[in-house]
PDB file of N, CA and C in Angstrom:
ATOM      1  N   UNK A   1       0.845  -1.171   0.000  1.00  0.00           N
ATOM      2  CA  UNK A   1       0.000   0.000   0.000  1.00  0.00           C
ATOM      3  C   UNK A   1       0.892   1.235   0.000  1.00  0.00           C
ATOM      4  N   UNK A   2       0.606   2.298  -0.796  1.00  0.00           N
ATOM      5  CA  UNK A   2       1.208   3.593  -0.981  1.00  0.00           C
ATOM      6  C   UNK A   2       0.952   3.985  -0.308  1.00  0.00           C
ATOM      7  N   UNK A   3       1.548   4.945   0.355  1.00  0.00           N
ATOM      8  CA  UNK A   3       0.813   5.879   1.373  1.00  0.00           C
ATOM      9  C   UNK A   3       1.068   7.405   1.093  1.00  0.00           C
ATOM     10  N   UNK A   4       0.294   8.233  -0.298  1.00  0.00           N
ATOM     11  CA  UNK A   4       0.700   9.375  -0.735  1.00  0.00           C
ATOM     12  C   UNK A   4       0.509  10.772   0.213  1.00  0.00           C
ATOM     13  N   UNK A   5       1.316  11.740   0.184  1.00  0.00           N
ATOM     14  CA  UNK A   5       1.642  12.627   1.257  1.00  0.00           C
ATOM     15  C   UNK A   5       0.211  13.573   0.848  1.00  0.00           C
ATOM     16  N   UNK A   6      -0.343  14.312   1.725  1.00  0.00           N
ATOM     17  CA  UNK A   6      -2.168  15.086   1.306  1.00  0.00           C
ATOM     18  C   UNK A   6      -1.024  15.919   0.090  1.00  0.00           C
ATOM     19  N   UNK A   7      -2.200  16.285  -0.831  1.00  0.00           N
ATOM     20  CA  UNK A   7      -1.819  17.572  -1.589  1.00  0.00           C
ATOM     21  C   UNK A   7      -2.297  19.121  -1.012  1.00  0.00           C
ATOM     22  N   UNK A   8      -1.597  19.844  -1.536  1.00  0.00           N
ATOM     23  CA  UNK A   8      -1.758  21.187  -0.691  1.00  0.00           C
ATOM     24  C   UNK A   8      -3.145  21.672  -2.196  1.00  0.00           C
ATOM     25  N   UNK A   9      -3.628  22.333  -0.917  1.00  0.00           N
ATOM     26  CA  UNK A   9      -4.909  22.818  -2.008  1.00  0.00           C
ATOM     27  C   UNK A   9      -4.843  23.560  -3.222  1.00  0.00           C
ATOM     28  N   UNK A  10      -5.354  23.532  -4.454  1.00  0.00           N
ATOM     29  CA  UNK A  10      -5.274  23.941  -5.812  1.00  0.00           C
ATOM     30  C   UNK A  10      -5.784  25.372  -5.500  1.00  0.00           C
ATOM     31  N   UNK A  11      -4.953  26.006  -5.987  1.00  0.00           N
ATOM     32  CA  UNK A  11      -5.704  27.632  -6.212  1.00  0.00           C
ATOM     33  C   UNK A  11      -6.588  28.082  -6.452  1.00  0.00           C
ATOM     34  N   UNK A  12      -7.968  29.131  -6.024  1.00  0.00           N
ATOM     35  CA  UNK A  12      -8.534  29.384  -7.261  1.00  0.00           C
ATOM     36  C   UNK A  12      -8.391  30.556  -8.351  1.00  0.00           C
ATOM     37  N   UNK A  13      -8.236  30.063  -9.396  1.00  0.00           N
ATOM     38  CA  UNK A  13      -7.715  31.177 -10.218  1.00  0.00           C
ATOM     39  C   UNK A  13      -9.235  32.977  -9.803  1.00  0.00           C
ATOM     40  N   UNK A  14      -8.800  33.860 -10.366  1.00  0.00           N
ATOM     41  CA  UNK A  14      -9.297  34.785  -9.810  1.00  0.00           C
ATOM     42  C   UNK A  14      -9.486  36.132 -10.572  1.00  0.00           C
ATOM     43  N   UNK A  15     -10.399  37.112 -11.427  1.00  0.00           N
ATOM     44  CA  UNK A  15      -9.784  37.996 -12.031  1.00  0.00           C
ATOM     45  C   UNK A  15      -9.402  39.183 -11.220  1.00  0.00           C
ATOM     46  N   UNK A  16      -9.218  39.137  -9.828  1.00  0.00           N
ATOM     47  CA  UNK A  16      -9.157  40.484  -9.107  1.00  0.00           C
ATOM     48  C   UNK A  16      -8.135  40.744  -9.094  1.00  0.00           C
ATOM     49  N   UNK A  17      -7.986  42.153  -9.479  1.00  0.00           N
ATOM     50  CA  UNK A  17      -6.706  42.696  -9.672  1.00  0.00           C
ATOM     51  C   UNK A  17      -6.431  43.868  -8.324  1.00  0.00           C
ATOM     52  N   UNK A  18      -6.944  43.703  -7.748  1.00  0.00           N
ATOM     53  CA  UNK A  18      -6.950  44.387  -6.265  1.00  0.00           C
ATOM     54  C   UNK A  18      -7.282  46.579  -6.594  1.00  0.00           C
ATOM     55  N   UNK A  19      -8.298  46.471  -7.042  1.00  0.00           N
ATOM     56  CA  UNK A  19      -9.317  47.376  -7.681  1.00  0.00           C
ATOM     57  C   UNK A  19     -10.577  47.306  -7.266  1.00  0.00           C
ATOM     58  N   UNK A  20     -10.832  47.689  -5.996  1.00  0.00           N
ATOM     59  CA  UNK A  20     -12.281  46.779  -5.439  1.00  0.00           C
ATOM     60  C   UNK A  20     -12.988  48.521  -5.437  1.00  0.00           C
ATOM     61  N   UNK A  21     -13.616  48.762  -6.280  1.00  0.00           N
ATOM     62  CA  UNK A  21     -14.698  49.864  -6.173  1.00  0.00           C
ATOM     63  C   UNK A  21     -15.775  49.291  -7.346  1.00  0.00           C
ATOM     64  N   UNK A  22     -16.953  49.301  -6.487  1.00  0.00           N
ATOM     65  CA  UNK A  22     -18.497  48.876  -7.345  1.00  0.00           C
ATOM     66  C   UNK A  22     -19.264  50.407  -7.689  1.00  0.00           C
ATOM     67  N   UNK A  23     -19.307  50.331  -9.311  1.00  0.00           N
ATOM     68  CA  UNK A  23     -19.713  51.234  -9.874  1.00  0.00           C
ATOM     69  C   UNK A  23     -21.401  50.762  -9.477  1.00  0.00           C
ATOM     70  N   UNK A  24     -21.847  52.212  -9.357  1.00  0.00           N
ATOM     71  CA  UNK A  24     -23.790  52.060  -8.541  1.00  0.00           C
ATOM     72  C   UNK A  24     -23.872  51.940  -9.885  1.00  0.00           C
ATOM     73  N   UNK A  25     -23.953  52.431 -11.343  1.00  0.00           N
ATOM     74  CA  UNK A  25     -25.179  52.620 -12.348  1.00  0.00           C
ATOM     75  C   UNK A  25     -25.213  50.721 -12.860  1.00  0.00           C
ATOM     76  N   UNK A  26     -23.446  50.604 -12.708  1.00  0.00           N
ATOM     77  CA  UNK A  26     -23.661  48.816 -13.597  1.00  0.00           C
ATOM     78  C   UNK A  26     -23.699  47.196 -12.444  1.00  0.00           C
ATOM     79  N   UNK A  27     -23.346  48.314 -11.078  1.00  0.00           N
ATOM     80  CA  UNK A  27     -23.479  46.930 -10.239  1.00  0.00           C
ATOM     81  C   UNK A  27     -21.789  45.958 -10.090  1.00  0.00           C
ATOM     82  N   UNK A  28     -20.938  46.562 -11.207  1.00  0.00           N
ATOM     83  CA  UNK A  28     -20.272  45.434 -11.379  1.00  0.00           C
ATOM     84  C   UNK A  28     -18.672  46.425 -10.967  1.00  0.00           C
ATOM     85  N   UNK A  29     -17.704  45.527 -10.017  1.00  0.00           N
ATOM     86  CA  UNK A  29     -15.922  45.797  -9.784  1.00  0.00           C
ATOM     87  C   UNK A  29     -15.966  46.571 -10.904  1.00  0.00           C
ATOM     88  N   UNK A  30     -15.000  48.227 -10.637  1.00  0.00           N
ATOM     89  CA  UNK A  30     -14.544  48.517 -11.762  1.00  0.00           C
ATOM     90  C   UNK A  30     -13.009  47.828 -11.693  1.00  0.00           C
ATOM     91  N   UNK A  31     -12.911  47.058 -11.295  1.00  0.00           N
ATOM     92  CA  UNK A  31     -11.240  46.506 -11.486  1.00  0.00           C
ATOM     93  C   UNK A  31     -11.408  44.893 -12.119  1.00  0.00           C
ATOM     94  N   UNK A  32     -12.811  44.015 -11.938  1.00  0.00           N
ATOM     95  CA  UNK A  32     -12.816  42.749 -12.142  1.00  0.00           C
ATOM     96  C   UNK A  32     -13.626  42.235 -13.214  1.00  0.00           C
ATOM     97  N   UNK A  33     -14.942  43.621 -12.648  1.00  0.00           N
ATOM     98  CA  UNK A  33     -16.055  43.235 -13.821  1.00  0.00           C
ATOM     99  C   UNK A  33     -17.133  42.539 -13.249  1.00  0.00           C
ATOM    100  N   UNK A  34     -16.854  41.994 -11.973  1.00  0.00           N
ATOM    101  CA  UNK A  34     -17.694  41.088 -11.382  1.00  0.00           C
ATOM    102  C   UNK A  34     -18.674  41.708 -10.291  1.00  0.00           C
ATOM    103  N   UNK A  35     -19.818  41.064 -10.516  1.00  0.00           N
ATOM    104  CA  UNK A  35     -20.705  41.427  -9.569  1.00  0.00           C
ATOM    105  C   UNK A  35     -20.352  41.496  -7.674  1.00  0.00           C
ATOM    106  N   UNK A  36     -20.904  41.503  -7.020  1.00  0.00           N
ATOM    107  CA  UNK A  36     -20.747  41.737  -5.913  1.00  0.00           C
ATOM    108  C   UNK A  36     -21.141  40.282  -5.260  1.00  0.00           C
ATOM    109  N   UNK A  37     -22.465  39.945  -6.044  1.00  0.00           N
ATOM    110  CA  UNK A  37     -22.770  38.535  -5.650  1.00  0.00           C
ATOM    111  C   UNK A  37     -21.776  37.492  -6.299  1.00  0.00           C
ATOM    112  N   UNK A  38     -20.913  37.993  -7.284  1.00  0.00           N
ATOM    113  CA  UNK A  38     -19.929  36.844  -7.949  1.00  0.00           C
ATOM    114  C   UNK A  38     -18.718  36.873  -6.965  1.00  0.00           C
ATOM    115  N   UNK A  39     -18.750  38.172  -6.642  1.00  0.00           N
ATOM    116  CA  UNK A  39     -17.056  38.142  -5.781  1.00  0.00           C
ATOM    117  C   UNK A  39     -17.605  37.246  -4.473  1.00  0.00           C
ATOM    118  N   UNK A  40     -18.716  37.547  -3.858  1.00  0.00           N
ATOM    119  CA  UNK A  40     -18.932  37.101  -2.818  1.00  0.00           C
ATOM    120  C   UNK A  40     -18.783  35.605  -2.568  1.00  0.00           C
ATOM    121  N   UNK A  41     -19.400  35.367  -3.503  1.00  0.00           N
ATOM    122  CA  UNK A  41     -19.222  33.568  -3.784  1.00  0.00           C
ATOM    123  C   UNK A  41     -18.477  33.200  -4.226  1.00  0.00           C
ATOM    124  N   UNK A  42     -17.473  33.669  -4.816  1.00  0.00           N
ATOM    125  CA  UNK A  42     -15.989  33.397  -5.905  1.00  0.00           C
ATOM    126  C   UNK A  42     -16.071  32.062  -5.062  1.00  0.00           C
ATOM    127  N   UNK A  43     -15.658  31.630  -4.483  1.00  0.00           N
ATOM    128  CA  UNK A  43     -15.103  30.749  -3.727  1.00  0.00           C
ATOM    129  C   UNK A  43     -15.846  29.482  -3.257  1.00  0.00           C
ATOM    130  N   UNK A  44     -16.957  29.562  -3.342  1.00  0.00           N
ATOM    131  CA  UNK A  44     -18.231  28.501  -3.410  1.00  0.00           C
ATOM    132  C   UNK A  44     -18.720  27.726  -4.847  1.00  0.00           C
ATOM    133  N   UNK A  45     -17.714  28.800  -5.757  1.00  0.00           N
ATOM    134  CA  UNK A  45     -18.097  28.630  -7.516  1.00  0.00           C
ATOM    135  C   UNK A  45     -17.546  26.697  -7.701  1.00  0.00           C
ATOM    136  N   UNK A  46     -18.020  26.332  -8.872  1.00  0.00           N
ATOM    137  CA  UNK A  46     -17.316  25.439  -9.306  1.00  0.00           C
ATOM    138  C   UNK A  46     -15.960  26.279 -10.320  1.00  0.00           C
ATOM    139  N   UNK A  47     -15.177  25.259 -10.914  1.00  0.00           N
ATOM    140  CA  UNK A  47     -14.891  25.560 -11.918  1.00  0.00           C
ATOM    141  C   UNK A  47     -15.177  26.141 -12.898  1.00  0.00           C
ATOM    142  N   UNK A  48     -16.032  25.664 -13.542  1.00  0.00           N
ATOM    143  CA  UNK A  48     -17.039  25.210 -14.627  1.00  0.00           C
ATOM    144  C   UNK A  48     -17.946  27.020 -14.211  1.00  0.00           C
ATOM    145  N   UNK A  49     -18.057  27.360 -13.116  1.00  0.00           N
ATOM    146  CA  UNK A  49     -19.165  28.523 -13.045  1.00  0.00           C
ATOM    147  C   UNK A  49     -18.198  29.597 -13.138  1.00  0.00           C
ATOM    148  N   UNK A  50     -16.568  29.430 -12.374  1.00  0.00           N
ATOM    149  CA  UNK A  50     -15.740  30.606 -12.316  1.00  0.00           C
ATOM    150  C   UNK A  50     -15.617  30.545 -13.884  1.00  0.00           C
ATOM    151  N   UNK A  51     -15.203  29.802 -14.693  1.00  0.00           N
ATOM    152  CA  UNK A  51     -14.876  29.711 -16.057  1.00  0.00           C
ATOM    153  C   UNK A  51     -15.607  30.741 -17.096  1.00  0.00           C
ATOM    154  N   UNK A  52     -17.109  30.380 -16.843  1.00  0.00           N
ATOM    155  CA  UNK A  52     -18.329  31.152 -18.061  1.00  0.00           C
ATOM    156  C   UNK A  52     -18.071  32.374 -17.106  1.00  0.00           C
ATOM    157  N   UNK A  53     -17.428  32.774 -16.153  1.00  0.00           N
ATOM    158  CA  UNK A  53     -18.048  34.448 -15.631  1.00  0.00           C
ATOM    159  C   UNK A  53     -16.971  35.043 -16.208  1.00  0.00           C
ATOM    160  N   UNK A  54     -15.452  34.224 -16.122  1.00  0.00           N
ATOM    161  CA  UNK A  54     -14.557  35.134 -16.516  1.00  0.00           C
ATOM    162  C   UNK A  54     -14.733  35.175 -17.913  1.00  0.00           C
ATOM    163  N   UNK A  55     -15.133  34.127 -18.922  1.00  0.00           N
ATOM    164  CA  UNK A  55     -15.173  34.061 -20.095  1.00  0.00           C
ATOM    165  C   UNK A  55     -16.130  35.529 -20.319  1.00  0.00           C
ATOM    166  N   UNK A  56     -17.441  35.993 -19.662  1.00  0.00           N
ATOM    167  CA  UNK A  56     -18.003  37.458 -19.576  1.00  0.00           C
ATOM    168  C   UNK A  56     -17.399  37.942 -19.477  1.00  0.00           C
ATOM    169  N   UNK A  57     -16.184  38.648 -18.750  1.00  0.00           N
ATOM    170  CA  UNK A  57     -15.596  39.861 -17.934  1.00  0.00           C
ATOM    171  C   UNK A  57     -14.921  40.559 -18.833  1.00  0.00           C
ATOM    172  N   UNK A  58     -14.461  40.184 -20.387  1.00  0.00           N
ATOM    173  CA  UNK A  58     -13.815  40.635 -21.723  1.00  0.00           C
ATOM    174  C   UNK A  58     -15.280  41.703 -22.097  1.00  0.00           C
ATOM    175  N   UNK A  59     -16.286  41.189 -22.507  1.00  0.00           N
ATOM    176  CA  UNK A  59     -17.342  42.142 -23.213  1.00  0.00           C
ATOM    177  C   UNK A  59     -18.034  43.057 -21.943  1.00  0.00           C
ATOM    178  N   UNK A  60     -17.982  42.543 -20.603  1.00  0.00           N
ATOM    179  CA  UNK A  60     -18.481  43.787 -19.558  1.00  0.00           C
ATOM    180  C   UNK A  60     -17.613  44.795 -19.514  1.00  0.00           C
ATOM    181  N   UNK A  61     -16.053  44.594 -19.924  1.00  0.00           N
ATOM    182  CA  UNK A  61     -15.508  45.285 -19.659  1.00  0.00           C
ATOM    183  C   UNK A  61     -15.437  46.567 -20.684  1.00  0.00           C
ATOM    184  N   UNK A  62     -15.577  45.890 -21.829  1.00  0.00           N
ATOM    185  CA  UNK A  62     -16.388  46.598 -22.863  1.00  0.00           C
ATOM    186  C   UNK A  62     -17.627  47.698 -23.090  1.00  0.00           C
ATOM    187  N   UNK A  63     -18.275  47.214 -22.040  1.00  0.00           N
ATOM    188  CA  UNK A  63     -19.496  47.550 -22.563  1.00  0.00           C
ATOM    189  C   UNK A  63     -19.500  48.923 -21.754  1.00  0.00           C
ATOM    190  N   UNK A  64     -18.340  48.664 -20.366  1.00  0.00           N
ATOM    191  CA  UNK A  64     -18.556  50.003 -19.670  1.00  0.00           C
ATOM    192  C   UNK A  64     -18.252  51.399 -19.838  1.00  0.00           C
ATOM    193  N   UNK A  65     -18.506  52.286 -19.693  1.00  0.00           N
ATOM    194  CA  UNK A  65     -18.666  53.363 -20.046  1.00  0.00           C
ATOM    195  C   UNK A  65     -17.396  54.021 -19.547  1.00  0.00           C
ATOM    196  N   UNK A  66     -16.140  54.778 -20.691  1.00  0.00           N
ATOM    197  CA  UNK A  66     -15.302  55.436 -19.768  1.00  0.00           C
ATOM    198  C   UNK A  66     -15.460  56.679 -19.426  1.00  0.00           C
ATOM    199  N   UNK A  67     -14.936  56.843 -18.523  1.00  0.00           N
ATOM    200  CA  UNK A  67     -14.715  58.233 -18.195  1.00  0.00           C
ATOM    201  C   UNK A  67     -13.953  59.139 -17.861  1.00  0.00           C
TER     202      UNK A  67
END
């Protein structure tokens, strides 16, 4: 019998770039893109759910208005 040593826990990848101000008109990080309810849960996400939000965070980032 092997007896393999624990693995240290996998990261979760993350888009925060340490920019934490929530614009009121869109709801969403002006540093991440992400909602407030996404950051909140980042960490409860699967894979699979962090994946499709960041795959969004290219066209929100887009869509926002500069100023």
């Amino acid at each position: 019998m092997s007896s393999n040593p624990p693995q240290p826990p996998r990261s979760i990848a993350t888009p925060c770039v340490q920019v934490c101000i929530v614009d009121g008109a869109t709801g969403l990080c002006l540093g991440c893109h992400r909602t407030l309810q996404e950051i909140g849960g980042w960490s409860r996400l699967t894979d699979a759910e962090r994946a499709a939000i960041m795959a969004e965070l290219p066209a929100r980032a887009a869509r926002r208005p500069r100023r």
